[in-house]
Protein backbone atom coordinates (compact mmCIF):
# COMPACT_ATOMS: atom_id res chain seq x y z
CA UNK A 1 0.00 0.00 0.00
CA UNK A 2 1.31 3.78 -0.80
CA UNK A 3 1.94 5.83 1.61
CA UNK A 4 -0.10 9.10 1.90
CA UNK A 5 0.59 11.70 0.06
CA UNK A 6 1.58 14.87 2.11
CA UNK A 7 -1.24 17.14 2.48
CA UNK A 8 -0.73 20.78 3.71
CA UNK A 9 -2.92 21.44 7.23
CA UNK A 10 -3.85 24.19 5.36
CA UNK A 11 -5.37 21.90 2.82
CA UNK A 12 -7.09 20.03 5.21
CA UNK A 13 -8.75 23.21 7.07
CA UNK A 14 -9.76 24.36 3.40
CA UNK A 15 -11.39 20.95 2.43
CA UNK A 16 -13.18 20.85 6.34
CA UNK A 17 -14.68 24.26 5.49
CA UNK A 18 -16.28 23.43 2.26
CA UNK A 19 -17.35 20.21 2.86
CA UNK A 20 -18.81 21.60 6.39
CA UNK A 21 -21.31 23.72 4.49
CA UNK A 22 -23.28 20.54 4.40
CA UNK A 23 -22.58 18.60 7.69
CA UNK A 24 -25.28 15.60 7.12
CA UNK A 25 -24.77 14.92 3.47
CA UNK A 26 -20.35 15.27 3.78
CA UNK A 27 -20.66 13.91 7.54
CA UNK A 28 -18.52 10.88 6.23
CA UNK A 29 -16.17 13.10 4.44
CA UNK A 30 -15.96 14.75 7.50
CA UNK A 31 -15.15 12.33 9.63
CA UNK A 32 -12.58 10.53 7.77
CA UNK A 33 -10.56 13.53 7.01
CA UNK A 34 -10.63 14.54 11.09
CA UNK A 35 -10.21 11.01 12.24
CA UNK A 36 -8.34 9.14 10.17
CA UNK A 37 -5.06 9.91 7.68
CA UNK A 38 -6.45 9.53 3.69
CA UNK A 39 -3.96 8.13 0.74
CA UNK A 40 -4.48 11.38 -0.50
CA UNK A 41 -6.59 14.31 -0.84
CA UNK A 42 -7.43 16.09 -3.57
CA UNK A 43 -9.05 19.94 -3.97
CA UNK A 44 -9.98 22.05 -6.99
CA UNK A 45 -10.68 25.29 -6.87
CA UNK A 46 -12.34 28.05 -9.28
CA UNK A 47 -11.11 30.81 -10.95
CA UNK A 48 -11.45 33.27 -7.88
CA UNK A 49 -9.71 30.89 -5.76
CA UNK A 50 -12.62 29.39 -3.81
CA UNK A 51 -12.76 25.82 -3.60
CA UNK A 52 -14.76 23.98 -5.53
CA UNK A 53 -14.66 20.30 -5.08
CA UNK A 54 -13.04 17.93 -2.42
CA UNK A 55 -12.13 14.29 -3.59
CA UNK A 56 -11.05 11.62 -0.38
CA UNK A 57 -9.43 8.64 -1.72
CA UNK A 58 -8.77 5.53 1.47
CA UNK A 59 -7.55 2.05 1.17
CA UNK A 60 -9.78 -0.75 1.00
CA UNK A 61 -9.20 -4.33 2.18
CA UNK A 62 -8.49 -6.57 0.46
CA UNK A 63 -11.56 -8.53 0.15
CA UNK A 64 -13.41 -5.34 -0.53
CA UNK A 65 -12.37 -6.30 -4.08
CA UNK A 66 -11.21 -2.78 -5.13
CA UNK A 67 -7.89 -1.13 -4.12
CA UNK A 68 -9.19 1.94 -2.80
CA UNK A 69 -12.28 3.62 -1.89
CA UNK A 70 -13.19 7.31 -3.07
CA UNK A 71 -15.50 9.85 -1.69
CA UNK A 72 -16.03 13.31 -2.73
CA UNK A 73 -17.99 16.55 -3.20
CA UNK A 74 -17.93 19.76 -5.36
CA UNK A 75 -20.76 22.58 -6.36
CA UNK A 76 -21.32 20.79 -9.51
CA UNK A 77 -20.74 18.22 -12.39
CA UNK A 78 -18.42 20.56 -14.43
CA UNK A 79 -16.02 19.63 -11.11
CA UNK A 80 -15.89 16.04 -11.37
CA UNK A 81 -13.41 15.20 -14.53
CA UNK A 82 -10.94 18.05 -12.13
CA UNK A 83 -10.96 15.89 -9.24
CA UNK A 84 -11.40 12.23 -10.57
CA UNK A 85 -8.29 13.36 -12.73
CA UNK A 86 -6.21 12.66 -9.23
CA UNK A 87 -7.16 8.84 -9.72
CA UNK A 88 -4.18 6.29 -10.00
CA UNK A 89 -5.28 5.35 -13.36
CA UNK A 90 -3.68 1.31 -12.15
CA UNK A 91 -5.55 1.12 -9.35
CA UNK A 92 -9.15 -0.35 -8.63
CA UNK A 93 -11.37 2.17 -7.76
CA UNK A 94 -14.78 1.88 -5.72
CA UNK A 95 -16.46 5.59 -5.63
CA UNK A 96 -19.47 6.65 -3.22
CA UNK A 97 -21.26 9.87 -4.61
CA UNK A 98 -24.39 11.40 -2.89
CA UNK A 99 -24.98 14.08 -5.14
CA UNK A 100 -28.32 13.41 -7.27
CA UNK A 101 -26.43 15.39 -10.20
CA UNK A 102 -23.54 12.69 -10.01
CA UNK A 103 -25.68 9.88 -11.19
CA UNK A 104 -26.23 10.98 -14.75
CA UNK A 105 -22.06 11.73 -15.13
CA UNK A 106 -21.11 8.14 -14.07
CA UNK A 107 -23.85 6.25 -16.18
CA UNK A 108 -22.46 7.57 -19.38
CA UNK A 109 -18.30 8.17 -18.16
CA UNK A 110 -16.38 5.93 -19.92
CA UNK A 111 -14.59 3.05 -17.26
CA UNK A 112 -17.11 3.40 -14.70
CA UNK A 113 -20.11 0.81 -13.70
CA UNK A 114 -22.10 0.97 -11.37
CA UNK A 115 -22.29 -1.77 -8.47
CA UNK A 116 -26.03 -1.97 -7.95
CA UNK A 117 -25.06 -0.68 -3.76
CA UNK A 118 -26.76 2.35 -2.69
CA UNK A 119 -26.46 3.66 0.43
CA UNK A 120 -28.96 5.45 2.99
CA UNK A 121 -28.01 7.55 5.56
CA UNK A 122 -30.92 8.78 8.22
CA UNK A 123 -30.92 10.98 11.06
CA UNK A 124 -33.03 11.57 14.24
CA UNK A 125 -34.39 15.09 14.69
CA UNK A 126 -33.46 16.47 18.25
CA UNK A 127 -37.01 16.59 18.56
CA UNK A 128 -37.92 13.10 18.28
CA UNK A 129 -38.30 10.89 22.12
CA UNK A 130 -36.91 7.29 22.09
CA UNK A 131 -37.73 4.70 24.23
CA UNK A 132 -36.12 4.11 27.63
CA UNK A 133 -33.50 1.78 28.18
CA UNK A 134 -33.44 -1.42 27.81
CA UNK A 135 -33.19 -3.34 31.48
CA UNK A 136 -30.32 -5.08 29.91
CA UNK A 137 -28.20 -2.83 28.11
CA UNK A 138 -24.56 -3.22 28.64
CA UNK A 139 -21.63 -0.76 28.08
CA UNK A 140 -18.80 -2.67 26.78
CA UNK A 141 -15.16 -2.26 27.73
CA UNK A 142 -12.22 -4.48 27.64
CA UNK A 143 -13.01 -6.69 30.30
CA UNK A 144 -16.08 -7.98 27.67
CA UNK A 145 -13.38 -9.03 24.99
CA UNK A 146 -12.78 -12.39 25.86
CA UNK A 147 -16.35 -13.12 26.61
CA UNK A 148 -17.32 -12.46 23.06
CA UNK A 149 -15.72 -15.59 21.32
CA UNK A 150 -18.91 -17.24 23.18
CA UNK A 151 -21.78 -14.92 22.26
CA UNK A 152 -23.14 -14.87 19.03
CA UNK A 153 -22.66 -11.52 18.75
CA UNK A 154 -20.64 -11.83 15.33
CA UNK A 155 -17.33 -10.12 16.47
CA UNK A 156 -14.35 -11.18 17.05
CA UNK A 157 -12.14 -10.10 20.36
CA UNK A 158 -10.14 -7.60 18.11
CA UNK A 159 -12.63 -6.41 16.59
CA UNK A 160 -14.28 -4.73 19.83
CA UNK A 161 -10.61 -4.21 21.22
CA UNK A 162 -9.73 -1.78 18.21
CA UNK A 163 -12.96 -0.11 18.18
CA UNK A 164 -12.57 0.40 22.06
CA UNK A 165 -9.03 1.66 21.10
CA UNK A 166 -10.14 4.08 18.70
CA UNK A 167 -12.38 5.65 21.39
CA UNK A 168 -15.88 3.98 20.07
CA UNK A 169 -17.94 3.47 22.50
CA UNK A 170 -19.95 0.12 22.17
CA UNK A 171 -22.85 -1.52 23.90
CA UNK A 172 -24.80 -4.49 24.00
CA UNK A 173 -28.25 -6.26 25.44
CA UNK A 174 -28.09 -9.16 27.40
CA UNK A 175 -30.91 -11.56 28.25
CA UNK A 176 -29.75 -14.76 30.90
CA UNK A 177 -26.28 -13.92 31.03
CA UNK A 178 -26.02 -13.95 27.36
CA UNK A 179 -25.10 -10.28 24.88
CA UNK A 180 -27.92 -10.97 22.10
CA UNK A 181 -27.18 -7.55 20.27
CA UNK A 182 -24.50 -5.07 20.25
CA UNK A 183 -23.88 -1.91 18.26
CA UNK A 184 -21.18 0.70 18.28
CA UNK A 185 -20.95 4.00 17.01
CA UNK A 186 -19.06 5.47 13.90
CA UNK A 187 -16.49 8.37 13.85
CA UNK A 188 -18.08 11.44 14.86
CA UNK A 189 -17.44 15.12 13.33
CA UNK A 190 -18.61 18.41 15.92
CA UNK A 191 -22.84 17.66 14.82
CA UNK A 192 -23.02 14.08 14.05
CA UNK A 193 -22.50 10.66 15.17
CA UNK A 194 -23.09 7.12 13.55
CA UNK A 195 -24.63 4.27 14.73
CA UNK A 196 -22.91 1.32 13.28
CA UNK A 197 -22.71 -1.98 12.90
CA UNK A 198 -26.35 -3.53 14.41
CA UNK A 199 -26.63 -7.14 15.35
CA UNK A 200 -28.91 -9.37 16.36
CA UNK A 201 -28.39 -13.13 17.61
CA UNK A 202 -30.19 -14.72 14.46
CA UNK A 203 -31.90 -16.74 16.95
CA UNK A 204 -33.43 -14.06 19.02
CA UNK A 205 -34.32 -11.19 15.36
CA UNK A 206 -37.79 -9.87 15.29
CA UNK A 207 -38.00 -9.41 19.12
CA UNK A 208 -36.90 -5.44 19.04
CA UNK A 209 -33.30 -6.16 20.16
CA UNK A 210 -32.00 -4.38 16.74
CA UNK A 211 -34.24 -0.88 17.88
CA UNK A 212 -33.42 -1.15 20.98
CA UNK A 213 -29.83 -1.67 20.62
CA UNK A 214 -29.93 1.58 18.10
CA UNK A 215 -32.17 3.78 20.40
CA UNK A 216 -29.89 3.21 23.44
CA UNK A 217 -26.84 4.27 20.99
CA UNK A 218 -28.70 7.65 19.82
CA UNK A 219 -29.55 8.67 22.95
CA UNK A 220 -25.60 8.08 23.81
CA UNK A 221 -25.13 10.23 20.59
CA UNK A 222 -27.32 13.32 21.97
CA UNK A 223 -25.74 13.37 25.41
CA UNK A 224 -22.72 14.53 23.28
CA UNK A 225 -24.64 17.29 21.55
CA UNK A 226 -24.59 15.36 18.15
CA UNK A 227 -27.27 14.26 15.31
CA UNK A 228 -27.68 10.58 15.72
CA UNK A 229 -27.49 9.05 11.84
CA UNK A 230 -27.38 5.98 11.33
CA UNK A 231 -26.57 4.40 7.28
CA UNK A 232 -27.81 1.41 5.97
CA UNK A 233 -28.31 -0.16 2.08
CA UNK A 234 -30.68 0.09 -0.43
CA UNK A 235 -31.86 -3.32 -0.06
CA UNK A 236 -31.99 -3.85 3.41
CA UNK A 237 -35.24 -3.74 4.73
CA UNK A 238 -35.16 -4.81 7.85
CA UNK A 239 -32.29 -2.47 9.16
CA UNK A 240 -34.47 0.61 7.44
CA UNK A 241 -37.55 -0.60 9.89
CA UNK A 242 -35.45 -0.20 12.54
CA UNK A 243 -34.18 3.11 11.55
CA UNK A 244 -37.47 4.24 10.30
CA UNK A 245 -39.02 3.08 13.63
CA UNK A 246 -37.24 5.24 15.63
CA UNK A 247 -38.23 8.10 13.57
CA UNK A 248 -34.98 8.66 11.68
CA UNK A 249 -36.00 10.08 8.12
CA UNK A 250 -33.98 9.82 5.19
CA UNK A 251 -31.07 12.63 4.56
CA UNK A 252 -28.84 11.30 1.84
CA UNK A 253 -28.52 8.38 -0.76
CA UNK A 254 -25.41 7.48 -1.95
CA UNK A 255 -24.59 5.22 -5.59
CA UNK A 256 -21.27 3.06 -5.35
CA UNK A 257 -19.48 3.04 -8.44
CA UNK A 258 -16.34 1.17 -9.55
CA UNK A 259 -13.22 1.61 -12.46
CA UNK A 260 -11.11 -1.30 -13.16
CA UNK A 261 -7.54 -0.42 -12.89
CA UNK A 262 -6.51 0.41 -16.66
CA UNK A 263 -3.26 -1.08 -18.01
């Protein structure tokens, strides 16, 4: 893997501020580019100097089946060939745009397909209650690591370790001494937070555990002054009821798209 290309703070500050003008549709623009360091970051700006577009490009693993993964934003179509121009024309390339506009420009751009994925991310109005707690919600920390290579909670121990490490914070429900659902959130920016990753013992789905699990992280979310959102697929229903149930409404959809590397 490359190493990152060096990126001025200036840069950075400049790509915050225009992707900030929007905090729910660039929140995961956002909070990759203040939490985490990108191969490389790309910026375009217009004739008086202000910036126009903002392209994040971040490795993928390996069984993601594309080298790297792009996200990015600008005031309008005419932007796009500027920024995409930064691509590593070798490289596999798997692109998440949110902007209705972008749609049209990647049906018809020659190299690009898209994957069939889209991408919805909801958030809960500060107005909106949610339930009280579940009797048995659990915070976990590290002394829950070990435990989890007998729930069915579909982690394994260093999974929970390194979100722990990264400063997550992640909780669970237990029923008879066993965690049948856990969720943790996402990387936060100053307004929002993510809820990620819901699970449900397959054994136990269909009960509530999946809302409840979600409502217990939001209201985590809000003691921190943030929007809960929480970002699910197209095509899954079920994680959309429990999103929609909660009275999260719909902010953003976002197309996947992938290039083949080019010899």
């Amino acid at each position: 893997m490359p190493d990152p290309r060096p990126t001025s703070s200036a840069d950075r500050q400049a790509a915050l501020a225009f992707l900030r003008r929007d905090p729910f549709g660039n929140a995961a623009l956002i909070a990759h580019l203040l939490h985490t360091r990108p191969l490389d970051l790309a910026v375009t700006h217009g004739p008086d100097g202000a910036i126009t577009g903002v392209l994040l490009i971040e490795p993928l693993l390996e069984s993601a089946g594309s080298n790297h993964l792009v996200r990015l934003d600008a005031i309008d179509v005419a932007v796009l060939p500027a920024l995409l121009a930064r691509l590593d024309q070798e490289k596999q390339v798997r692109l998440e745009a949110h902007r209705p506009w972008a749609r049209e420009y990647f049906f018809r751009a020659t190299g690009w397909r898209s994957t069939g994925v889209s991408l919805y991310t909801f958030g809960l109005h500060p107005s909106v209650p949610l339930p009280s707690p579940d009797p048995g919600l659990v915070r976990l920390t590290n002394q829950h690591v070990g435990a989890l290579g007998t729930h069915p909670l579909g982690w394994a121990p260093s999974t929970l370790r390194t979100y722990l490490r990264e400063g997550r914070r992640a909780v669970a429900i237990e029923r008879d001494g066993q965690l049948v659902a856990r969720a943790v959130t996402g990387l936060p920016t100053a307004q929002t937070e993510e809820i990620t990753s819901v699970y449900t013992a397959p054994a136990l789905r269909g009960q509530g555990l999946g809302k409840a699990i979600a409502a217990a992280l939001a209201a985590d979310i809000r003691t921190w002054g943030r929007i809960p959102l929480y970002v699910t697929t197209a095509d899954n229903e079920a994680s959309q009821r429990v999103a929609r149930g909660l009275g999260f409404r719909l902010l953003t959809t976002a197309h996947v798209y992938e290039r083949e590397a080019r010899n």
